[in-house]
Protein backbone atom coordinates (compact mmCIF):
# COMPACT_ATOMS: atom_id res chain seq x y z
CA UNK A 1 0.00 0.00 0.00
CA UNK A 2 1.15 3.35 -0.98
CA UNK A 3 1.75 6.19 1.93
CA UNK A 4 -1.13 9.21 1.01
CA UNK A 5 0.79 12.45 -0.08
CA UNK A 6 -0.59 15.16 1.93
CA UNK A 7 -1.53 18.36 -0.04
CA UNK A 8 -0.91 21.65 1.04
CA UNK A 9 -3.88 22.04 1.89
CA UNK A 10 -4.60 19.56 4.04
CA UNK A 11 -1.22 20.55 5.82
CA UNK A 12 -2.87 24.05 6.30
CA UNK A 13 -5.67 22.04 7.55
CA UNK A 14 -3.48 20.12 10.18
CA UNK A 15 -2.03 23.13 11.59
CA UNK A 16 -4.22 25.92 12.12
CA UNK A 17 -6.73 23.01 13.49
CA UNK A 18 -4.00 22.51 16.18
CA UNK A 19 -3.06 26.26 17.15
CA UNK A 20 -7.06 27.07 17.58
CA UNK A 21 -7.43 23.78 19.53
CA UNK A 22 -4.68 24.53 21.96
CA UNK A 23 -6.11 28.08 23.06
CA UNK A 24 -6.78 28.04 26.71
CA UNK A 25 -10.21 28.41 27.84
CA UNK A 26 -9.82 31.94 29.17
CA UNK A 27 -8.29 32.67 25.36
CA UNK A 28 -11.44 31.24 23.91
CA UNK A 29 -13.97 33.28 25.88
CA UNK A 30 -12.01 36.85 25.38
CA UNK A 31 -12.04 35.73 21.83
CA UNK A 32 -15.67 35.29 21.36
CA UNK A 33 -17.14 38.23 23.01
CA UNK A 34 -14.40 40.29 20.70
CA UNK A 35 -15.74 38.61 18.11
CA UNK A 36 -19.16 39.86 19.22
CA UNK A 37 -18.14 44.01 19.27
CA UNK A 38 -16.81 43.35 15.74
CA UNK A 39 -20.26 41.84 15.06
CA UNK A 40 -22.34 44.38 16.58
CA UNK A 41 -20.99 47.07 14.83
CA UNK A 42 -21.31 45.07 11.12
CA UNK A 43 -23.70 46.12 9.31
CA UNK A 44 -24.99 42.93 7.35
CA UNK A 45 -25.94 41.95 11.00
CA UNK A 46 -27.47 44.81 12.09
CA UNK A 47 -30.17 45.61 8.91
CA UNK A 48 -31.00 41.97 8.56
CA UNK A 49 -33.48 39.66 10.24
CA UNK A 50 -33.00 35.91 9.30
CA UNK A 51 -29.27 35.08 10.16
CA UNK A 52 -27.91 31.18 9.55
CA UNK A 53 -25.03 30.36 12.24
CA UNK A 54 -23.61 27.00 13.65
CA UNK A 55 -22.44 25.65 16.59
CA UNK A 56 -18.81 26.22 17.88
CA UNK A 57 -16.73 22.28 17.16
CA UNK A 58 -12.97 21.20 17.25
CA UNK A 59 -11.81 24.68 18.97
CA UNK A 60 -13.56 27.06 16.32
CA UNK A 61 -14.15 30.50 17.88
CA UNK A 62 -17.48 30.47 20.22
CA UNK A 63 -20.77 31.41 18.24
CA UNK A 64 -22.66 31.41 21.20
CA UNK A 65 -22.05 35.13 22.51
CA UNK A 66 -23.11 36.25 18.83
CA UNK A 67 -26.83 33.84 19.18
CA UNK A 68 -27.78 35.23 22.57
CA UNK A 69 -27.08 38.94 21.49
CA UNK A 70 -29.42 38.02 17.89
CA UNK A 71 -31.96 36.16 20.08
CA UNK A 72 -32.05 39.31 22.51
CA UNK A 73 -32.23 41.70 19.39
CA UNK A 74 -35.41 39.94 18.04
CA UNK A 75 -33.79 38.43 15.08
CA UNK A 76 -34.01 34.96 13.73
CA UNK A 77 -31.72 32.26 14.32
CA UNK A 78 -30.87 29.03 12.06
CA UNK A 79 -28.39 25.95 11.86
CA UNK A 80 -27.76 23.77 9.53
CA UNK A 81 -28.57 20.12 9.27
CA UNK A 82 -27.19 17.53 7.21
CA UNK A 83 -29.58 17.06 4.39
CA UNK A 84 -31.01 13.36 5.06
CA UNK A 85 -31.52 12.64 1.44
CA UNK A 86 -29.62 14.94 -0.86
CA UNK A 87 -25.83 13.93 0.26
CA UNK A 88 -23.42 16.89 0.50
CA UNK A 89 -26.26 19.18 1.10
CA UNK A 90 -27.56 21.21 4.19
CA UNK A 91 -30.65 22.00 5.17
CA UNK A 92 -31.38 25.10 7.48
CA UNK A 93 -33.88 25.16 10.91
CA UNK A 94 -34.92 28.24 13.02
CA UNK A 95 -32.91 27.77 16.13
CA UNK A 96 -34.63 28.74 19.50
CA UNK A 97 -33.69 27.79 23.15
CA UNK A 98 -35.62 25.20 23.15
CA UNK A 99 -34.97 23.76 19.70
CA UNK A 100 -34.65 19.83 20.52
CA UNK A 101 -31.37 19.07 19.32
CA UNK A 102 -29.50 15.62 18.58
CA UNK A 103 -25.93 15.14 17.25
CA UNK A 104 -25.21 14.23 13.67
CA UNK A 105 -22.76 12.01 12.01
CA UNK A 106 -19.75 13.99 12.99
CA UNK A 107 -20.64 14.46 16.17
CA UNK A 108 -21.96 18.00 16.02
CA UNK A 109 -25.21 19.17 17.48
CA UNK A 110 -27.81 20.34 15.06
CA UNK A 111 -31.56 20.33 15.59
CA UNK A 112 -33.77 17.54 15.25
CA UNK A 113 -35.18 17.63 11.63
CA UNK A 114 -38.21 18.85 11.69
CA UNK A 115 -39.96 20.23 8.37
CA UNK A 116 -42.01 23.13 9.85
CA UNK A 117 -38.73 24.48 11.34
CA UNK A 118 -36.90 24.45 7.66
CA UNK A 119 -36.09 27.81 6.38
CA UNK A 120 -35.11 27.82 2.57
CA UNK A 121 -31.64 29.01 1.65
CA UNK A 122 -33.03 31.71 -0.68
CA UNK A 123 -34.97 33.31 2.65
CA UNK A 124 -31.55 33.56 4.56
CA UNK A 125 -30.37 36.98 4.86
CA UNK A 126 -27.14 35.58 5.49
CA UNK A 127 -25.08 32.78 6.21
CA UNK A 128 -22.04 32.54 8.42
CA UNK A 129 -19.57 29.97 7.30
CA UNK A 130 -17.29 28.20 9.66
CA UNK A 131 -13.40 27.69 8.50
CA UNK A 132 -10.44 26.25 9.17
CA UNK A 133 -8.42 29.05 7.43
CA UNK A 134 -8.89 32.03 5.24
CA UNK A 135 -6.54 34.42 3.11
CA UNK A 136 -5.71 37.85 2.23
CA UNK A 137 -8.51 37.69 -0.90
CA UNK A 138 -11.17 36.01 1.37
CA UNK A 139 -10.41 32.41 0.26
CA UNK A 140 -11.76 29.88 2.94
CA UNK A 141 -10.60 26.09 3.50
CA UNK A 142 -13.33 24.32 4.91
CA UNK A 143 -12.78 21.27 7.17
CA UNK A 144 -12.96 19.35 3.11
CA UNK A 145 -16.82 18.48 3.08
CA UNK A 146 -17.87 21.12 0.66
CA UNK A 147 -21.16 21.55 2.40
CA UNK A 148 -20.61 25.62 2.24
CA UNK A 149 -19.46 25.70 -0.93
CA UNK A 150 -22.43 23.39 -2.50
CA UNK A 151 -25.06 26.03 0.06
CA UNK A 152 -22.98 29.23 -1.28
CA UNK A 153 -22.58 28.89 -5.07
CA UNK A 154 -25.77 30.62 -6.32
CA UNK A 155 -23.75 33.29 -4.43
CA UNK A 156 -20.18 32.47 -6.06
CA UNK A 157 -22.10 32.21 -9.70
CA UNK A 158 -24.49 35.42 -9.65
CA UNK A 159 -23.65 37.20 -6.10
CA UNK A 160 -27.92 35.89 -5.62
CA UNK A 161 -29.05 34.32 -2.39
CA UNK A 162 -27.81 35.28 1.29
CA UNK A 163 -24.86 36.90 1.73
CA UNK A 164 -21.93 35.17 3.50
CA UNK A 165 -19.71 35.56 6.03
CA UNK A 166 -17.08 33.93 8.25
CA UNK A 167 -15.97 33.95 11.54
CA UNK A 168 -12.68 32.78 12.63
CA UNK A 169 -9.71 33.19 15.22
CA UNK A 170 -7.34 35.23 14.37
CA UNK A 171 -4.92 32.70 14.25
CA UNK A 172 -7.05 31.32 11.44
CA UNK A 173 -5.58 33.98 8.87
CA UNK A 174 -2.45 32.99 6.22
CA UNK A 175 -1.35 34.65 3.67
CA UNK A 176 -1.93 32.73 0.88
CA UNK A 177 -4.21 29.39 0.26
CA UNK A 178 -3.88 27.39 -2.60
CA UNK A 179 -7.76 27.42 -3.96
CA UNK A 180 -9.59 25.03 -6.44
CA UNK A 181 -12.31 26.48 -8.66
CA UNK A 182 -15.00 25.07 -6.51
CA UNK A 183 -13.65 27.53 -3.80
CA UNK A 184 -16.38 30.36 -2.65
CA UNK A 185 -14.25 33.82 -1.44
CA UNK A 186 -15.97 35.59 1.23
CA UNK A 187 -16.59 39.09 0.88
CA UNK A 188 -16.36 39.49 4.67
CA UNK A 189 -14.94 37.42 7.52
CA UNK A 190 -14.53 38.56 11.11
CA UNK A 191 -12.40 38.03 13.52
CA UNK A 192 -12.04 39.48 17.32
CA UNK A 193 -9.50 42.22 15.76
CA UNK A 194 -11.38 42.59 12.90
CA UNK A 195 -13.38 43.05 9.80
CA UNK A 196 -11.56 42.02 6.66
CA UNK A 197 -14.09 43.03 3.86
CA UNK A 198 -12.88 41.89 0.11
């Protein structure tokens, strides 16, 4: 058998995964409610109503600060959901407190499927993307799944649909990332210091 050459980017992959895992606690939760001023004062976030988010996994930068302060503002909240038939796809559900919730093939909590929650992607206003890494012309590497990419490319094609936007670390950033031409940029992706706009 044949040793697997690893690609740049899934070297990328390997080590920005390991510098946001190893922040400290106390470095996470500084981070997040950072990442909440920047927020607050974007305005994507603060003229729109129906906002797509997902839950914090594998040492991504806390979401959590950014759903209470939308929840408290009166705006809608959604997650996705591994589409159950259409492979590779996502589904979206309005997100409450008390949202029953279940955890999906990789682990991650998303809300039980349940059709009357659905929201369809062309309702979103917009969509924040998690990301492993992102670059100085808004290029994002995913975790590989192509989920976002598949959700975002009516946006990528004809800028139509609900307009995305990242969150990250800012450990998350590198210069450079070698893309593919399935690759969606962002045209915006926040981090605690920051709001890098393309």
């Amino acid at each position: 058998m044949t040793p697997q050459l690893v690609t740049p980017r899934q070297k990328i992959r390997q080590q920005i995964r390991l510098q946001r895992q190893q922040l400290l606690p106390e470095q996470q939760r500084h981070a997040s409610l950072q990442l909440l001023k920047q927020v607050q004062q974007c305005e994507q976030f603060i003229a729109r109503q129906h906002i797509a988010l997902y839950l914090t996994n594998d040492g991504e930068i806390s979401t959590q600060p950014i759903i209470d302060w939308l929840w408290q503002s009166g705006k809608s909240v959604y997650l996705p959901v591994l589409h159950p038939f259409s492979k590779g796809h996502l589904l979206f559900l309005h997100y409450t407190p008390s949202t029953p919730m279940r955890k999906n093939r990789y682990q991650i909590l998303e809300p039980t499927l349940d059709v009357r929650a659905v929201k369809p992607v062309n309702e979103l206003d917009i969509i924040c993307t998690p990301l492993v890494a992102f670059d100085n012309s808004g290029q994002r590497l995913g975790m590989g799944g192509g989920y976002y990419d598949r959700t975002l490319s009516q946006w990528h094609q004809h800028k139509q649909g609900p307009y995305p936007l990242g969150l990250a670390h800012d450990c998350q950033y590198v210069e450079q990332l070698p893309s593919e031409q399935w690759d969606v940029p962002l045209p915006k992706i926040i981090t605690p210091s920051k709001i890098h706009c393309w």
